[in-house]
N, C-alpha and C. Protein backbone atom coordinates (compact mmCIF):
# COMPACT_ATOMS: atom_id res chain seq x y z
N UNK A 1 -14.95 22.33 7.62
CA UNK A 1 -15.79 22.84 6.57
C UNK A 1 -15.05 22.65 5.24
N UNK A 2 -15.74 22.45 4.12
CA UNK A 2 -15.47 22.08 2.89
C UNK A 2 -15.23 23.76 2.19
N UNK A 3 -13.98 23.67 1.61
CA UNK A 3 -14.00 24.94 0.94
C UNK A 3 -13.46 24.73 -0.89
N UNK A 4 -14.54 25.19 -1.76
CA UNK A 4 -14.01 24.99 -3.03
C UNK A 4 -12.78 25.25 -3.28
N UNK A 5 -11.75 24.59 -4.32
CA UNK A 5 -10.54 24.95 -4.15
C UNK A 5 -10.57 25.37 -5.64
N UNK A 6 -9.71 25.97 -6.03
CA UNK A 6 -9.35 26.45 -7.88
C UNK A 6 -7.77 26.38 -7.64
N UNK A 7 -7.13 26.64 -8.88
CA UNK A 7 -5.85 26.62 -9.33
C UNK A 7 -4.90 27.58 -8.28
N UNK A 8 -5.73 28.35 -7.85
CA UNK A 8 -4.66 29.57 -7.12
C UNK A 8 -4.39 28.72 -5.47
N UNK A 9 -4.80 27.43 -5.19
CA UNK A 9 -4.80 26.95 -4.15
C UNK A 9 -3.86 25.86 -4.42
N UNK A 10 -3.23 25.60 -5.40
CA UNK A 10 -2.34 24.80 -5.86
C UNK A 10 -1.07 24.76 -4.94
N UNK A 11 -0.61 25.83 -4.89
CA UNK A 11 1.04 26.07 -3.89
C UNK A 11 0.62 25.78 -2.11
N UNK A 12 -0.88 25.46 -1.69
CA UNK A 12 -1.12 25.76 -0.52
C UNK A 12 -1.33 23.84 -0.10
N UNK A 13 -1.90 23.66 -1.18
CA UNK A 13 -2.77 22.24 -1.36
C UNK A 13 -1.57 21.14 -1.51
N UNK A 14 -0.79 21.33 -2.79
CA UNK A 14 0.11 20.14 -2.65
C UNK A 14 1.37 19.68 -1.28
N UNK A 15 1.65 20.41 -0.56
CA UNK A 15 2.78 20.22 0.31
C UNK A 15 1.68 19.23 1.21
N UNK A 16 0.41 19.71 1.61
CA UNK A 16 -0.61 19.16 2.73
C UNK A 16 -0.58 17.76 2.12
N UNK A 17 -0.68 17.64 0.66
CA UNK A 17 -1.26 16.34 0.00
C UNK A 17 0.39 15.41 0.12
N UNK A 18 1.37 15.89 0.08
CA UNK A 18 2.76 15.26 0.32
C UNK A 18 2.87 14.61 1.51
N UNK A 19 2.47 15.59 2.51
CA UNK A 19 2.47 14.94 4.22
C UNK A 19 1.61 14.12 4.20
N UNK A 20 0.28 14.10 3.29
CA UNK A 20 -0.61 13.06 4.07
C UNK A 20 -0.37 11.86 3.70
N UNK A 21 0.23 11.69 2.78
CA UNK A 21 0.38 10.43 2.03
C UNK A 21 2.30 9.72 2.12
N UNK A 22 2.96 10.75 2.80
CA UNK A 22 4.16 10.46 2.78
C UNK A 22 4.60 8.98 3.08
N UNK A 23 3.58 8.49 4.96
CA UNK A 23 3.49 7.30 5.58
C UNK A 23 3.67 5.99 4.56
N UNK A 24 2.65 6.41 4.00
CA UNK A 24 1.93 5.51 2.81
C UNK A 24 2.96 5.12 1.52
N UNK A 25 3.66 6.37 1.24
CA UNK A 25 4.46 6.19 -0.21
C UNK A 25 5.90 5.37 0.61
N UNK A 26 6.29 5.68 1.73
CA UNK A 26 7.15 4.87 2.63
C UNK A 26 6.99 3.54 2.73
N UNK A 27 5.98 3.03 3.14
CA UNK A 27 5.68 1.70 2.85
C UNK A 27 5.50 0.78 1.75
N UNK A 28 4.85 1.86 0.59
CA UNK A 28 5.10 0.83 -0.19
C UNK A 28 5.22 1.22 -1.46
N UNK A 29 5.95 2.21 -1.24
CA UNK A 29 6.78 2.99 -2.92
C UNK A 29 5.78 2.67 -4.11
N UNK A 30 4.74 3.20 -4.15
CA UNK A 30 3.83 2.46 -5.03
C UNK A 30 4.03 3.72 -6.27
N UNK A 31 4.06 3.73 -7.62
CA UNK A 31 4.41 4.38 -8.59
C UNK A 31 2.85 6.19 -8.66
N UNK A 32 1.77 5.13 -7.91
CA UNK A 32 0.77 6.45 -7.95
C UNK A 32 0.16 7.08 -7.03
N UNK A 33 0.95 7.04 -5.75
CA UNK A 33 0.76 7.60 -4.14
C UNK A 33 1.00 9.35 -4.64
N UNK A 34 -0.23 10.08 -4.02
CA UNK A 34 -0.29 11.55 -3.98
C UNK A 34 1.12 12.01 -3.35
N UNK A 35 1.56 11.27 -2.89
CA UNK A 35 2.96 12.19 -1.71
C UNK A 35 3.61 12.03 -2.89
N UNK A 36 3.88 11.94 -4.06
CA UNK A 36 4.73 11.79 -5.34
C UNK A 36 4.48 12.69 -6.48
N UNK A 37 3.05 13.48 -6.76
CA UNK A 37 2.66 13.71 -7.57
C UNK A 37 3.15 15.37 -7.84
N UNK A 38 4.02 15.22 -8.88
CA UNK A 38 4.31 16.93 -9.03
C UNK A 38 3.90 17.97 -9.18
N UNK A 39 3.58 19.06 -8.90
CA UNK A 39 2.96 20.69 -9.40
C UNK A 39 2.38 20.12 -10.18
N UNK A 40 2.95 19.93 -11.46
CA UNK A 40 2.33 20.29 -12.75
C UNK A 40 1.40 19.36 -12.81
N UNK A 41 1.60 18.12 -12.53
CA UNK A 41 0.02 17.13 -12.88
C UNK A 41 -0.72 17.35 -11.75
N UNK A 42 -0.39 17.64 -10.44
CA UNK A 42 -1.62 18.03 -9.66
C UNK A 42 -2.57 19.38 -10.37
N UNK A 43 -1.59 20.37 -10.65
CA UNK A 43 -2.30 21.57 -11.45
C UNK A 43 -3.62 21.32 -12.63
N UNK A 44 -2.71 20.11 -13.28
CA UNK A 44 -3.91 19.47 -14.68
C UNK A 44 -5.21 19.24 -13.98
N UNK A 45 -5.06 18.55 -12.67
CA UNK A 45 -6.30 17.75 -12.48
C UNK A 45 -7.27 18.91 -11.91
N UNK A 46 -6.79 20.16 -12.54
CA UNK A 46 -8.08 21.16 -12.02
C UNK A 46 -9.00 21.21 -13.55
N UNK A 47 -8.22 20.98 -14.10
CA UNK A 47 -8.72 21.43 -15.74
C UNK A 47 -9.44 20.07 -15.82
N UNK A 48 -9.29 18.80 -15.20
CA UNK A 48 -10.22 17.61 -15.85
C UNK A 48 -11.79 18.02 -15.49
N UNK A 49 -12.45 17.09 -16.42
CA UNK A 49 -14.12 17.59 -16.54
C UNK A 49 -14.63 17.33 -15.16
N UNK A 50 -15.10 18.03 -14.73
CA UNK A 50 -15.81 17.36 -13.03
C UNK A 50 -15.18 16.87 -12.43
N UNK A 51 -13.64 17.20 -11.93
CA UNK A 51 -13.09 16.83 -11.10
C UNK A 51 -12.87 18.35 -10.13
N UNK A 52 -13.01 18.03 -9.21
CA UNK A 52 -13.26 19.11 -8.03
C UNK A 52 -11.92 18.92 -6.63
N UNK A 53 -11.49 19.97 -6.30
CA UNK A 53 -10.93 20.24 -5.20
C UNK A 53 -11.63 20.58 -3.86
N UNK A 54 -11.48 20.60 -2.97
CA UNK A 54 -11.86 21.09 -1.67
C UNK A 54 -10.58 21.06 -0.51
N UNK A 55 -10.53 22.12 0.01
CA UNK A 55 -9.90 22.35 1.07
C UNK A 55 -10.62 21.72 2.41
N UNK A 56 -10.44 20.93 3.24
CA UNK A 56 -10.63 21.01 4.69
C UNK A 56 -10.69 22.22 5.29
N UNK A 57 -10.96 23.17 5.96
CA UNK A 57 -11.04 24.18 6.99
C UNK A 57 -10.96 24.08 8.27
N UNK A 58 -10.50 24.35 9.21
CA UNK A 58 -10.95 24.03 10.42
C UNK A 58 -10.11 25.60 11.24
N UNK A 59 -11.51 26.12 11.83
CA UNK A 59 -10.52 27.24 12.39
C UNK A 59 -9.72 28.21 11.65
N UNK A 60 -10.31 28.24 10.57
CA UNK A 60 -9.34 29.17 9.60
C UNK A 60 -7.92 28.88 9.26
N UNK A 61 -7.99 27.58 9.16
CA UNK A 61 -6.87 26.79 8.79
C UNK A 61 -7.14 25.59 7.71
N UNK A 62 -6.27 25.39 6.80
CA UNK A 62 -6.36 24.20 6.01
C UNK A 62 -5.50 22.76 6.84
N UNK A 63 -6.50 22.27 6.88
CA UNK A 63 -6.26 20.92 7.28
C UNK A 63 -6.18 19.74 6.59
N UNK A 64 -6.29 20.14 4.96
CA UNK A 64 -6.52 18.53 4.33
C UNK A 64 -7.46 18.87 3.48
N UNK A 65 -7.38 18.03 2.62
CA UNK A 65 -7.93 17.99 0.87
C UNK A 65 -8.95 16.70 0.73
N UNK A 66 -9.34 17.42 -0.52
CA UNK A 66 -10.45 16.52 -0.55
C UNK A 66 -10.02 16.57 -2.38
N UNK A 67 -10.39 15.31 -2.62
CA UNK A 67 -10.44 15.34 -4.17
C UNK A 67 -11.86 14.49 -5.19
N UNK A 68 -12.92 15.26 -5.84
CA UNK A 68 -13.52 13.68 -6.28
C UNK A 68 -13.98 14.25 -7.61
N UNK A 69 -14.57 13.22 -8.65
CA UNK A 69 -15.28 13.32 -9.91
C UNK A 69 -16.40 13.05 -9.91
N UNK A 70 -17.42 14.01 -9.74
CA UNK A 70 -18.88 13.92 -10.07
C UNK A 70 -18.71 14.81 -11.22
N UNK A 71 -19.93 14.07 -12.06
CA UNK A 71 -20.41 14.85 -13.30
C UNK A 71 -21.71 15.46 -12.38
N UNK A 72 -21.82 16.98 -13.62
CA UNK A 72 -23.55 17.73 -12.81
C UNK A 72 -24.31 16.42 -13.04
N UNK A 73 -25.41 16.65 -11.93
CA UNK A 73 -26.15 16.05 -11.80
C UNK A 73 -26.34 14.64 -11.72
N UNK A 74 -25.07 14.25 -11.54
CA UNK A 74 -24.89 12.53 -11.94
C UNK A 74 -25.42 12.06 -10.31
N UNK A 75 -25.45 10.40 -10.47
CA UNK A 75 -26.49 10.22 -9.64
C UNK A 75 -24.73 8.88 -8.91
N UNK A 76 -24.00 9.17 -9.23
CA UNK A 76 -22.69 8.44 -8.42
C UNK A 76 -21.47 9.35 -8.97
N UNK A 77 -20.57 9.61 -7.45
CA UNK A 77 -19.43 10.58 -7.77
C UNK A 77 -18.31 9.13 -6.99
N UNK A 78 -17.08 9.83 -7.86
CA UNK A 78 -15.50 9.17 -7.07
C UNK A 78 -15.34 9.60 -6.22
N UNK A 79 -14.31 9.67 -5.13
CA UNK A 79 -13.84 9.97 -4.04
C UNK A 79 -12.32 9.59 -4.35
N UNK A 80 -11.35 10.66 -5.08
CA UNK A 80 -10.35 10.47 -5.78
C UNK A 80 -9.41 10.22 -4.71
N UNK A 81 -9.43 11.26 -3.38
CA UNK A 81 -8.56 11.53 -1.99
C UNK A 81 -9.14 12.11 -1.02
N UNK A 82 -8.49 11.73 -0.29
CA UNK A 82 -9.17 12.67 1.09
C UNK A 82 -7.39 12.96 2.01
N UNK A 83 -7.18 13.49 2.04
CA UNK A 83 -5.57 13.71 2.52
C UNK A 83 -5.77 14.81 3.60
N UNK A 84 -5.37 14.32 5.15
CA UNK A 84 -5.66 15.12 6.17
C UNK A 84 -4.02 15.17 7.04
N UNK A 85 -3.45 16.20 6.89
CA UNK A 85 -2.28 16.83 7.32
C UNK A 85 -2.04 16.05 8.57
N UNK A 86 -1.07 15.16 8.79
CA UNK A 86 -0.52 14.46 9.60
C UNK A 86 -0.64 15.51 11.14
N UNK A 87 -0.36 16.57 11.66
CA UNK A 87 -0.39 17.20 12.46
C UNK A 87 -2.19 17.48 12.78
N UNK A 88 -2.82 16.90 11.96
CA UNK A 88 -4.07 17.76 12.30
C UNK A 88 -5.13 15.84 12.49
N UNK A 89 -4.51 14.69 12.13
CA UNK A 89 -5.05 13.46 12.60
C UNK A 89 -5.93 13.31 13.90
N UNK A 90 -7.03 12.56 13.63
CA UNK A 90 -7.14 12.45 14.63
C UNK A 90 -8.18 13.64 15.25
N UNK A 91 -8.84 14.17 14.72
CA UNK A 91 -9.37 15.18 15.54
C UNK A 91 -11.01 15.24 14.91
N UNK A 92 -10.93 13.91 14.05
CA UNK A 92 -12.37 13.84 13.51
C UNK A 92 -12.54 14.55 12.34
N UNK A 93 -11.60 15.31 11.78
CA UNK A 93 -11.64 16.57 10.42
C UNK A 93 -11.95 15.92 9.39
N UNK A 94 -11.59 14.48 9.19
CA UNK A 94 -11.75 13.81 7.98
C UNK A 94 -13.46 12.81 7.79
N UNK A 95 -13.68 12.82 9.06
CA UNK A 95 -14.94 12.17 9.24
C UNK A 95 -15.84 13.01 8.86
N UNK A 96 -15.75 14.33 9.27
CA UNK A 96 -16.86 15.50 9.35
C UNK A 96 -16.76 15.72 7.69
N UNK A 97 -15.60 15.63 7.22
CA UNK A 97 -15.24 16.28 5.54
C UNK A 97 -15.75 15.56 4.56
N UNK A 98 -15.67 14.27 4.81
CA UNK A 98 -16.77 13.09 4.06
C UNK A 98 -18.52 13.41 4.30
N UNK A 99 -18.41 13.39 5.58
CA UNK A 99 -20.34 13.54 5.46
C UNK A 99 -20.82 15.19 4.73
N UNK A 100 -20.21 15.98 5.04
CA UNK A 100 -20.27 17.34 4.22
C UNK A 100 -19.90 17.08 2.58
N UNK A 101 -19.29 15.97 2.08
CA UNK A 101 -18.82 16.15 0.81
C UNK A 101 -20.13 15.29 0.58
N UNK A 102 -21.05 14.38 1.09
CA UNK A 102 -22.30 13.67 1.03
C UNK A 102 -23.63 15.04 0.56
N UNK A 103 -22.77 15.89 1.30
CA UNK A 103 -24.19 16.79 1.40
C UNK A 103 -24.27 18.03 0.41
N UNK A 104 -22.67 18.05 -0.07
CA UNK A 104 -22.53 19.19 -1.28
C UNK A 104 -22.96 18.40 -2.38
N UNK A 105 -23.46 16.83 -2.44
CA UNK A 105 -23.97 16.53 -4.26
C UNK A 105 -24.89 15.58 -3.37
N UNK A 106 -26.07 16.26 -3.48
CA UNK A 106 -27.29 15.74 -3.20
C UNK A 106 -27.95 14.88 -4.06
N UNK A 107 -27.49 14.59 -5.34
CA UNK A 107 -27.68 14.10 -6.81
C UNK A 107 -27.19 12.76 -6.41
N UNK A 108 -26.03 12.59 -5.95
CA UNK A 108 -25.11 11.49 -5.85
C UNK A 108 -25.43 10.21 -4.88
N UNK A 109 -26.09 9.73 -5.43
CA UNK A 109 -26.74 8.17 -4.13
C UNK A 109 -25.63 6.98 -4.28
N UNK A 110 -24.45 6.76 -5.07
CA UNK A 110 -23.54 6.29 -4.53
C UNK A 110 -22.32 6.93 -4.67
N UNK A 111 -21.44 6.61 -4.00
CA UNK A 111 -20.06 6.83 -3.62
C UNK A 111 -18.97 5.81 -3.79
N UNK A 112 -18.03 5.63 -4.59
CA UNK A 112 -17.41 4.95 -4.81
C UNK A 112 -15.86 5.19 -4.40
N UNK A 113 -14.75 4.45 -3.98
CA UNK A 113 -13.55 5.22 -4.08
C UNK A 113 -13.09 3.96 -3.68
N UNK A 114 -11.19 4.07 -3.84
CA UNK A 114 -10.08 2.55 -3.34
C UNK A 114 -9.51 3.37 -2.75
N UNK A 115 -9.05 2.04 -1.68
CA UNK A 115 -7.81 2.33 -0.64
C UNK A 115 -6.75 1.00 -0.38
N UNK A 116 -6.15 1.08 0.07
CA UNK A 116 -4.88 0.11 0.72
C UNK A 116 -5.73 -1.04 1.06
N UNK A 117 -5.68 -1.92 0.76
CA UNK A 117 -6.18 -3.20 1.76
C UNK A 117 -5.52 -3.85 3.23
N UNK A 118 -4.25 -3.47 2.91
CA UNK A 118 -3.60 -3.83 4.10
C UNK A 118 -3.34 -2.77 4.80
N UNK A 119 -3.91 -1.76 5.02
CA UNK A 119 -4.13 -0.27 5.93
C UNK A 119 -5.14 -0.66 6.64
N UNK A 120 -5.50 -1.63 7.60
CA UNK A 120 -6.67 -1.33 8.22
C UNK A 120 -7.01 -0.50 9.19
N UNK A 121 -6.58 1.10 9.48
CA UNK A 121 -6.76 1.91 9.71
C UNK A 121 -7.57 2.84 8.52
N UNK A 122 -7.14 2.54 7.75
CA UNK A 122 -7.90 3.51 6.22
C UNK A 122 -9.24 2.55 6.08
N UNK A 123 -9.05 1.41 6.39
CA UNK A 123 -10.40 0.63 5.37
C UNK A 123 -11.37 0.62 6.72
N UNK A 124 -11.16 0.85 8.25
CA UNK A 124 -11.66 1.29 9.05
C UNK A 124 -12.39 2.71 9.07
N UNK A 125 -11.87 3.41 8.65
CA UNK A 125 -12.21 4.40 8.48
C UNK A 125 -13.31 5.15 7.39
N UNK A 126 -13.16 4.17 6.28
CA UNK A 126 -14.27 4.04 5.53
C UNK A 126 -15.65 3.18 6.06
N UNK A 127 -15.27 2.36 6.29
CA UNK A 127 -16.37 1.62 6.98
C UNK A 127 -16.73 1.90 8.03
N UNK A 128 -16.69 3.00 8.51
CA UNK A 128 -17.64 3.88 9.82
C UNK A 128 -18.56 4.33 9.40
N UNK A 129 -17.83 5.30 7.96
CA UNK A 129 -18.90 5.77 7.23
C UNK A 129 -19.59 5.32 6.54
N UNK A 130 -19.77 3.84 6.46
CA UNK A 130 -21.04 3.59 5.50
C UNK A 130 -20.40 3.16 4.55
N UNK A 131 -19.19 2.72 4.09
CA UNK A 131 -18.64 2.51 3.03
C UNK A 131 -18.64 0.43 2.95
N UNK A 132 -18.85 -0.06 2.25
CA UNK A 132 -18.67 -1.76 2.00
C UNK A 132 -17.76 -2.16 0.75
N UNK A 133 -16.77 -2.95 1.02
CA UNK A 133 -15.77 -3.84 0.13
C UNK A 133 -16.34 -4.15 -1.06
N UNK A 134 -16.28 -4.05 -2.11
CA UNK A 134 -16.90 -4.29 -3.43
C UNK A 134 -15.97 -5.32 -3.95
N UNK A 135 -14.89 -4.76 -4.19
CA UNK A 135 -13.95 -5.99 -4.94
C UNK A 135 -12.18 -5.36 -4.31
N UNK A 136 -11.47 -6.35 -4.83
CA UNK A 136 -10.17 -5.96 -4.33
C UNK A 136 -9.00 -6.23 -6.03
N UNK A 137 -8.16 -5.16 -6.07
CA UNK A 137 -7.44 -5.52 -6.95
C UNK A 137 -6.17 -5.54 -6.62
N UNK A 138 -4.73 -6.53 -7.47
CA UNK A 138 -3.59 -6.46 -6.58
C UNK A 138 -3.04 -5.11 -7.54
N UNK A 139 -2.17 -4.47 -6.43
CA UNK A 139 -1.91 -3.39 -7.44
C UNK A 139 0.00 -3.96 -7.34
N UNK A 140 0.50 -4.20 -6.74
CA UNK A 140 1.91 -4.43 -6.60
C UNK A 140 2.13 -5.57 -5.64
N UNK A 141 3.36 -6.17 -5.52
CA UNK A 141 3.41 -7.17 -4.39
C UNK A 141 3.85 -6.77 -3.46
N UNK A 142 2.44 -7.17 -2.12
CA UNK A 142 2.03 -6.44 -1.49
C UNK A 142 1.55 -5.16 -0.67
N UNK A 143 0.85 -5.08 -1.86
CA UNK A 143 -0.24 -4.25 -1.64
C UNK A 143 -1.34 -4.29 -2.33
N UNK A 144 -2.62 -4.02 -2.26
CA UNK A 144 -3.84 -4.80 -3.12
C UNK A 144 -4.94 -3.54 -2.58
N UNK A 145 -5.49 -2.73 -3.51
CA UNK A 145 -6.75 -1.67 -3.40
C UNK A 145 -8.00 -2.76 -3.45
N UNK A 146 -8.32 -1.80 -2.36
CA UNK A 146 -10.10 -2.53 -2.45
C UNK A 146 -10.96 -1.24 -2.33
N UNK A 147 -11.77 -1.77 -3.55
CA UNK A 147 -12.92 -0.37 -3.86
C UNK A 147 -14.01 -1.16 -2.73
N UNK A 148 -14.10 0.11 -2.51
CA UNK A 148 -15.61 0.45 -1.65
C UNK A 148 -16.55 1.44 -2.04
N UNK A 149 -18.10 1.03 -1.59
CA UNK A 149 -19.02 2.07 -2.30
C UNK A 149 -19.78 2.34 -0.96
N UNK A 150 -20.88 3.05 -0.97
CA UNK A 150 -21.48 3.84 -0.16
C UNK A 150 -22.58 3.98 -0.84
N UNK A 151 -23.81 3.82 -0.32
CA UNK A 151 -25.44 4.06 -1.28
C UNK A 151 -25.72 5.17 -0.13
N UNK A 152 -26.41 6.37 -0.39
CA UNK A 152 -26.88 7.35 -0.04
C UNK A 152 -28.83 7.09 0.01
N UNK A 153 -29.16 7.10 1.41
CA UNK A 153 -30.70 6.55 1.49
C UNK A 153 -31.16 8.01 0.69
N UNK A 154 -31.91 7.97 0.50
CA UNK A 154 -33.09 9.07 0.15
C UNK A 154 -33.78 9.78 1.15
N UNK A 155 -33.08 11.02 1.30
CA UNK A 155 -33.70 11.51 2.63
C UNK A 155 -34.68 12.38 1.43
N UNK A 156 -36.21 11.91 2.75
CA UNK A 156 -37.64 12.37 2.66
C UNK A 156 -37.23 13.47 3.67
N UNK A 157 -38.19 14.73 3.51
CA UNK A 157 -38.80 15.45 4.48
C UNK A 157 -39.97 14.95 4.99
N UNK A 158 -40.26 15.01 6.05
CA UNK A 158 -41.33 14.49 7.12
C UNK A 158 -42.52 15.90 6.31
N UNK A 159 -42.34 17.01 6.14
CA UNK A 159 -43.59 18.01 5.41
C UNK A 159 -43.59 17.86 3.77
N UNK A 160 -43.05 16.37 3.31
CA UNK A 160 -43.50 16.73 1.90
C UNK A 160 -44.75 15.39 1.92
């Protein structure tokens, strides 16, 4: 379950966001991997305009973060992170946390966000959900983000 996060979730949120990304900053020391990012600029990014936190839940436990930028009512949000606690992999938490983050901005008919290109475990993982390769950029040698988007059909009710 998706739980709003605010500033007072800061000391709970960043250590989870360190582990999830640790793998990742190991491989390829990249200058803007979350397992790097200190208190204080994770703290800022509560204050940016429409940028939103969410906790994972599971069991009355935090399992992993969610990060994205929708403006109200905008009709396409980012998908800044999704960071799921290495101990808690694997158990579907991150699959379920995406289609629920689909369903908290009903406004939002696309979805946009980058990942690793050479992770094909991550770019798998998007593309279960509905996500397609848009473009690829190199970000360092070797390693290269490829944005992917997601169009949201228009769910009708069958009684309207």
């Amino acid at each position: 379950m998706l739980v709003k996060a605010d500033l007072s979730n800061a000391e709970e949120l960043l250590p989870i966001q360190h582990r999830a990304f640790a793998t990742l900053y190991e491989t390829y020391q990249d200058q803007y991997n979350p397992a790097i990012e200190t208190m204080d600029y994770f703290q800022s990014r509560f204050a940016r305009p429409n940028c939103s936190y969410y906790k994972i839940v599971e069991e009355g436990h935090t399992v992993g973060l969610v990060r994205t930028t929708v403006a109200e009512d905008a009709d396409q949000g980012w998908l800044g992170l999704i960071g799921i606690d290495p101990d808690n992999r694997g158990k579907g938490f991150g699959h379920k946390a995406m289609l629920d983050l689909e369903n908290l901005y009903p406004t939002v008919k696309r979805w946009v966000l980058c990942t690793v290109l050479q992770e094909p475990r991550l770019v798998a993982f998007y593309e279960k959900l509905g996500y397609k390769a848009i473009k690829t950029e190199p970000e360092q040698e070797g390693m290269d983000m490829v944005y992917m988007e997601k169009w949201i059909l228009q769910k009708y009710s069958l009684l309207n």
